[in-house]
Protein backbone atom coordinates (compact mmCIF):
# COMPACT_ATOMS: atom_id res chain seq x y z
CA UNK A 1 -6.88 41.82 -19.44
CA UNK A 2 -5.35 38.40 -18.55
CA UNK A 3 -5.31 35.74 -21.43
CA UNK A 4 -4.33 32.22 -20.76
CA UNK A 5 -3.20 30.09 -23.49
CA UNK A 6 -4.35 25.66 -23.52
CA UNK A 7 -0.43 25.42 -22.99
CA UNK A 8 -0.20 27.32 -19.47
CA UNK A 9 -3.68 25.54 -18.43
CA UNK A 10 -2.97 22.09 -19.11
CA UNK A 11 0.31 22.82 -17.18
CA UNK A 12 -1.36 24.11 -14.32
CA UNK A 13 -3.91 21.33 -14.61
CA UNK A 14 -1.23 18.82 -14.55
CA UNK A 15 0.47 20.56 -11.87
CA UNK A 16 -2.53 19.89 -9.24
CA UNK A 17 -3.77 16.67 -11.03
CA UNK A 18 -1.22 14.40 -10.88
CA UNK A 19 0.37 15.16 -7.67
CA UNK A 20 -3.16 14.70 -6.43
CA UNK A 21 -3.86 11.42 -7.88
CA UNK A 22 -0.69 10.18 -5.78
CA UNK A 23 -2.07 11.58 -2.80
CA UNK A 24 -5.57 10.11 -2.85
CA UNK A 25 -4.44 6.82 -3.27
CA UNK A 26 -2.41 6.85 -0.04
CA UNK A 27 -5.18 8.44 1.65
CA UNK A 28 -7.50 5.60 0.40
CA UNK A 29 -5.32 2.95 0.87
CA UNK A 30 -3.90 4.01 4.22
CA UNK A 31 -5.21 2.41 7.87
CA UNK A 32 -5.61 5.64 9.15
CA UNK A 33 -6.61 8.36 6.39
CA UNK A 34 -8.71 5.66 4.64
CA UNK A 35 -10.58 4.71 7.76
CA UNK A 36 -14.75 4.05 6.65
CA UNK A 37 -15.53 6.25 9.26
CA UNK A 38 -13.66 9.62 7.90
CA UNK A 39 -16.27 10.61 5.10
CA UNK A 40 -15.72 11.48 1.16
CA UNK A 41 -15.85 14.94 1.11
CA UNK A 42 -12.98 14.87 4.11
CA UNK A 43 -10.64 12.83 2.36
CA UNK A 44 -11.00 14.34 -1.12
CA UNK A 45 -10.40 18.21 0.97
CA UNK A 46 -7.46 16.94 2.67
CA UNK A 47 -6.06 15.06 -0.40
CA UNK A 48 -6.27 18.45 -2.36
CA UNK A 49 -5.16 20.57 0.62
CA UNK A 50 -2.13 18.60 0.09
CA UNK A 51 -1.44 18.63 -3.32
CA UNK A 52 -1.70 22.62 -3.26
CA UNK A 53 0.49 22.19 -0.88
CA UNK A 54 2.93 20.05 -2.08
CA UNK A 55 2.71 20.92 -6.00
CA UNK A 56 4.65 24.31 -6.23
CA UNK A 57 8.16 22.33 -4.45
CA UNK A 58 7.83 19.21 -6.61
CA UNK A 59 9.45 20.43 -9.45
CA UNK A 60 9.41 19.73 -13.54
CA UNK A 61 6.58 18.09 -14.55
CA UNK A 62 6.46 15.94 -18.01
CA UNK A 63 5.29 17.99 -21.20
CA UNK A 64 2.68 15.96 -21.68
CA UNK A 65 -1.38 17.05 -21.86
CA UNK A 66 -2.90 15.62 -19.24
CA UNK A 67 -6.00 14.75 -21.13
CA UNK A 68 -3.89 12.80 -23.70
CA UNK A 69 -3.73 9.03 -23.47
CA UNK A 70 0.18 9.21 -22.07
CA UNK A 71 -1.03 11.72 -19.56
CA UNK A 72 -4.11 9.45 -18.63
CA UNK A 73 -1.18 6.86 -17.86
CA UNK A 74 0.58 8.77 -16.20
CA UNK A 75 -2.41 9.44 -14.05
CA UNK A 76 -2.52 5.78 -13.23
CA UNK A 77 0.50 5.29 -12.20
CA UNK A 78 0.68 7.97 -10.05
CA UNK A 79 -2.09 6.51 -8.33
CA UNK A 80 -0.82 3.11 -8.08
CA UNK A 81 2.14 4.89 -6.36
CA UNK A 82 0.28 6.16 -4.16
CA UNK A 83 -1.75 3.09 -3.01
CA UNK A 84 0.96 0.94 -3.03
CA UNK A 85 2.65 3.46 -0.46
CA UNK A 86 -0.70 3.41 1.62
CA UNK A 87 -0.72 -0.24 1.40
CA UNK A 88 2.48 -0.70 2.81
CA UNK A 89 1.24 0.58 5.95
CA UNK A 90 -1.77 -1.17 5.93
CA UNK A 91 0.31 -4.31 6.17
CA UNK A 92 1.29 -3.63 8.96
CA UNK A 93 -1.70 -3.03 11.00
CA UNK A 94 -2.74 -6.01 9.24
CA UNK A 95 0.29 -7.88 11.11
CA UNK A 96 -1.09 -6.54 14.63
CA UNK A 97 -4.52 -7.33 13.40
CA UNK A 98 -3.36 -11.17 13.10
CA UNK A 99 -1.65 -11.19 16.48
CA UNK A 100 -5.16 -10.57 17.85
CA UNK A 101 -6.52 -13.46 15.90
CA UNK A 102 -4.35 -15.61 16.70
CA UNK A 103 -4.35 -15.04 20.29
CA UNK A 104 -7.61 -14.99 20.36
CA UNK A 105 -8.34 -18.06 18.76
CA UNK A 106 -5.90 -20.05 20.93
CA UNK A 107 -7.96 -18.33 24.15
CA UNK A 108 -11.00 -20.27 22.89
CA UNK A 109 -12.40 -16.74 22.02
CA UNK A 110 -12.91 -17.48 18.30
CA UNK A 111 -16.49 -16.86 18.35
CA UNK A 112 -16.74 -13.58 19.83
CA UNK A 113 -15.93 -11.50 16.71
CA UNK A 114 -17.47 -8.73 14.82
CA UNK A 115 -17.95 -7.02 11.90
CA UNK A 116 -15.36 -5.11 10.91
CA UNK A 117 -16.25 -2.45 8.38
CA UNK A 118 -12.44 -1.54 7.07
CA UNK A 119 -12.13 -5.07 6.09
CA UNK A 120 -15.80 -5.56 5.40
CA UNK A 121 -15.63 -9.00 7.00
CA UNK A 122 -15.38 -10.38 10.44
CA UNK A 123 -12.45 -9.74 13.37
CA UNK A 124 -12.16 -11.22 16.81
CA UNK A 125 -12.28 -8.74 19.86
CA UNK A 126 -8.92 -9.56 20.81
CA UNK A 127 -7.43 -8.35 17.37
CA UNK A 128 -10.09 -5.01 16.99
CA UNK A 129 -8.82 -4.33 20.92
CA UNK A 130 -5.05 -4.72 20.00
CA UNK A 131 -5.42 -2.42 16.47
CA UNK A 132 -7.12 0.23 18.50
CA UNK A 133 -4.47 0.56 20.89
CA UNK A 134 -1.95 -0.05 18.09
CA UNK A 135 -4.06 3.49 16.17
CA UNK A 136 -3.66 5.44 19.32
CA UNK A 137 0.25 4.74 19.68
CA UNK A 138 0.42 5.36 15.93
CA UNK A 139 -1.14 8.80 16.39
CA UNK A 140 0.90 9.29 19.67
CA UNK A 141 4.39 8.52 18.10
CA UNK A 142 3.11 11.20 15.46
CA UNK A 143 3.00 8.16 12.91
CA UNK A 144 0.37 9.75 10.36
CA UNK A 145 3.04 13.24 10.10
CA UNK A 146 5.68 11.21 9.03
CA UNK A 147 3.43 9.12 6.56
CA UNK A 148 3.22 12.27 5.44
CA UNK A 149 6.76 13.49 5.18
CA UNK A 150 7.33 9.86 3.43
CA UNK A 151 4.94 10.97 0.81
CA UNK A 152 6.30 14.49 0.08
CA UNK A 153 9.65 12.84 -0.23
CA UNK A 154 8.53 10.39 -2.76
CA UNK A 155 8.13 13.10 -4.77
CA UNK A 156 11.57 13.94 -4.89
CA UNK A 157 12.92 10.25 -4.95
CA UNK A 158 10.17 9.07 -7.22
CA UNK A 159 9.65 12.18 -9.37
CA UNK A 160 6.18 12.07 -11.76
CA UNK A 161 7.29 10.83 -14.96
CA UNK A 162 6.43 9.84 -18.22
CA UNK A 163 8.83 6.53 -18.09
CA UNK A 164 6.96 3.09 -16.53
CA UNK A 165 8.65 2.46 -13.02
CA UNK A 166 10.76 -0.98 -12.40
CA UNK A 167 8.70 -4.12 -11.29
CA UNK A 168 11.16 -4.34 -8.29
CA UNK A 169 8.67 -2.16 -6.72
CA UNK A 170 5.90 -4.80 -7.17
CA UNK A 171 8.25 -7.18 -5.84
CA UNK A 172 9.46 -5.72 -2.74
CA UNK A 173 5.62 -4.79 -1.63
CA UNK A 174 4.67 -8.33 -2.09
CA UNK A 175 8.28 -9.62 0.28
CA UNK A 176 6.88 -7.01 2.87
CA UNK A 177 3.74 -8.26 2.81
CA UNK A 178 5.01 -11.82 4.27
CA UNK A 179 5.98 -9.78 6.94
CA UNK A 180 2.39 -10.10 8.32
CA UNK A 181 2.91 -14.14 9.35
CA UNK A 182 6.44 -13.13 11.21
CA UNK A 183 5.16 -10.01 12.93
CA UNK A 184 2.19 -11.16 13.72
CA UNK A 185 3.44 -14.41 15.53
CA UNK A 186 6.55 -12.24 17.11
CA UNK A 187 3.71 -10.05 19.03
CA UNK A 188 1.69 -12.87 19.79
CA UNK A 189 3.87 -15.39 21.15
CA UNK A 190 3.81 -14.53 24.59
CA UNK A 191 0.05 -15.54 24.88
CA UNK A 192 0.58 -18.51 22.87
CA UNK A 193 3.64 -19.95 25.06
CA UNK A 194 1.08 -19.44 28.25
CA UNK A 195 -1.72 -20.68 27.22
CA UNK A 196 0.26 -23.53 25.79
CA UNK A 197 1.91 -24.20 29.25
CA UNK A 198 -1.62 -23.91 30.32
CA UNK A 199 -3.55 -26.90 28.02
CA UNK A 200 -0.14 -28.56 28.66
CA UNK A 201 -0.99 -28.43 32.27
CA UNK A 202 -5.01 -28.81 32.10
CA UNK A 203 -4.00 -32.21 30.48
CA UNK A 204 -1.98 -33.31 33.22
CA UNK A 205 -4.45 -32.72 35.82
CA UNK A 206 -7.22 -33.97 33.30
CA UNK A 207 -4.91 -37.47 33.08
CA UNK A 208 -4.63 -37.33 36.87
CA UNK A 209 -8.05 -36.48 37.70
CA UNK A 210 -10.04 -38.33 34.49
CA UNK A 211 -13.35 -37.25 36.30
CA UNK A 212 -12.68 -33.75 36.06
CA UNK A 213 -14.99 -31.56 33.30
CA UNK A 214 -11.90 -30.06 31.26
CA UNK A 215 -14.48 -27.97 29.06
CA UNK A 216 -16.39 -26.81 31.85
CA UNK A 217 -12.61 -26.37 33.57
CA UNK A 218 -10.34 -25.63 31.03
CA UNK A 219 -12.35 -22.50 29.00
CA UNK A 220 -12.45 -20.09 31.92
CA UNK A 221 -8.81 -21.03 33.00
CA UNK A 222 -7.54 -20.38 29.63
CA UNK A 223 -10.10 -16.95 29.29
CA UNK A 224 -8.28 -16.15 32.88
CA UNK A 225 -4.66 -16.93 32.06
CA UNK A 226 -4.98 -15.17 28.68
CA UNK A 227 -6.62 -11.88 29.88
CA UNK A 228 -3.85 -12.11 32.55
CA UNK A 229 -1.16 -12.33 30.26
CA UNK A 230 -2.37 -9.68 27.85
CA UNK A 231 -2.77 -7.00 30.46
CA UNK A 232 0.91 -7.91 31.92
CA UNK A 233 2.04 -7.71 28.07
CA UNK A 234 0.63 -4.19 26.97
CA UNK A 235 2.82 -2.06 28.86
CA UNK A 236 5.71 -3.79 27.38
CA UNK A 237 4.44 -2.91 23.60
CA UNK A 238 5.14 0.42 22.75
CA UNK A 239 9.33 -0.55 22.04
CA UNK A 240 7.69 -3.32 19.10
CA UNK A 241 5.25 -1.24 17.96
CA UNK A 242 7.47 1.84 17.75
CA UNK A 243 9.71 -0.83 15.71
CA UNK A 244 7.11 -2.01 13.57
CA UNK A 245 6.06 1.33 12.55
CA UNK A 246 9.45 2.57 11.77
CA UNK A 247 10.33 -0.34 9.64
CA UNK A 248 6.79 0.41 7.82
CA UNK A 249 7.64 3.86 7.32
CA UNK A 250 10.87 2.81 5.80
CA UNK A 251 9.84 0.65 3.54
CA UNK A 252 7.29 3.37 2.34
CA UNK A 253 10.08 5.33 1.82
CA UNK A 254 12.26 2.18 0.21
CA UNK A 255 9.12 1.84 -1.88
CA UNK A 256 9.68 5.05 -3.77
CA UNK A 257 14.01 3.99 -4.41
CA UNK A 258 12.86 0.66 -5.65
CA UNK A 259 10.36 1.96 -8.35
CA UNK A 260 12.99 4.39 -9.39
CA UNK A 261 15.46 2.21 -10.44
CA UNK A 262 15.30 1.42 -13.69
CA UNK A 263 16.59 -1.87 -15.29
CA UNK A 264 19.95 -1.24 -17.62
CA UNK A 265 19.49 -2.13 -21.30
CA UNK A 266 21.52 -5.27 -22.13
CA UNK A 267 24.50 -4.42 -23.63
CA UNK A 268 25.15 -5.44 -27.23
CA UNK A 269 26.73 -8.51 -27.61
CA UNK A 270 30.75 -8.39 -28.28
CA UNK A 271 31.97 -8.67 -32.14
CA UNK A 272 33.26 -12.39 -32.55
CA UNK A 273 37.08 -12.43 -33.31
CA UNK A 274 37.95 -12.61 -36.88
């Protein structure tokens, strides 16, 4: 007959719990694994296919019951872990997404947008064209496998403890998140510089020819010279993309070092000299 004792189940409870809270906040924070259109049930099976997976090579777990109020806490953290680490690469589809708005907006194609139901608001077609071919690249570089290697290493450089982890970790998501302005305006500059050469030059000919219609001109030039430009462009994109998502899966991984380190205790002042 096999007897189990509350000890050995609230350590195999703990086992599968906490490693799983971690993992189901990447997955739900994540631009791919957290995707509206991937359903419930899918996301919750994969997140515990994972943590079975993942729990018998993490280690020493913290003596603590996991129905307790320090185990509770150590629930949420774990789970802010893990959507911090899922955020981090939603930041940067969200730089890609902003290249599209921003060349789309200076094509005069601000108005053509739709709803986009991963941000629950509105997206030009430029920017929803540009972050689906950014998602296929991701998946053909292999991108969401190493999001996942990222995360089974943050187990081992961010083990699950008891202790609260450093606010450098805070601090460093929000310095990557201005990241989103730079990117964004490093993949989009090549449509901005033509089409700015091209209202440079539509004013010209609209100061030599002032009877010349430069709305009924000027909008399908710039519509031309920008769909021009952006098909000459997307071969050239897989060497900044393949950049952009190895400096997100870096900082992922940093993610996990900064949170680790703990601040030193201030030392005790000296003994004034007699």
């Amino acid at each position: 007959m096999i007897t189990l004792t509350s000890v050995e189940l609230n350590a195999w409870l703990a086992a599968l719990l906490w490693p799983l809270s971690r993992i189901l906040g990447l997955i739900a924070a994540s631009p791919l694994f957290g995707n509206t259109a991937v359903p419930v049930s899918v996301k919750v099976s994969l997140g515990v296919l994972l943590a079975v997976i993942m729990a018998p090579a993490i280690g020493a777990f913290p003596a603590v019951d996991p129905m307790s109020m320090p185990g509770m806490l150590i629930l949420v953290q774990e789970m802010l872990i893990g959507l911090a680490m899922g955020f981090t690469m939603r930041i940067v589809f969200a730089a890609i997404e902003m290249a599209g708005e921003v060349s789309s907006l200076t094509m005069g194609l601000g108005f053509a947008s739709f709803f986009d139901p991963n941000t629950a608001g509105r997206s030009s077609a430029v920017s929803q064209m540009l972050t689906l071919i950014a998602t296929m690249a991701f998946l053909a570089m292999n991108g969401h496998l190493v999001l996942l290697e990222a995360l089974a290493e943050s187990f081992i450089t961010m083990p699950i403890s008891a202790t609260p982890m450093s606010s450098g970790a805070p601090l460093e998501l929000a310095r990557w998140g201005g990241r989103i302005f730079t990117t964004g305006l490093q993949l989009s500059l090549p449509i901005v510089a033509a089409l700015l050469l091209t209202n440079v030059a539509l004013g010209i000919l609209t100061r030599a020819a002032p009877q010349l219609n430069l709305f009924g001109v000027g909008f399908p030039v710039t519509l031309t010279v920008g769909f021009l430009i952006i098909a000459t462009t997307l071969p050239y994109l897989n060497m900044p993309l393949q950049n952009w998502f190895n400096q997100g899966i870096e900082a992922t991984r940093s993610l996990g070092r900064t949170a680790t380190a703990r601040t030193p205790a201030p030392r005790p002042p000296a003994p004034l000299p007699q």
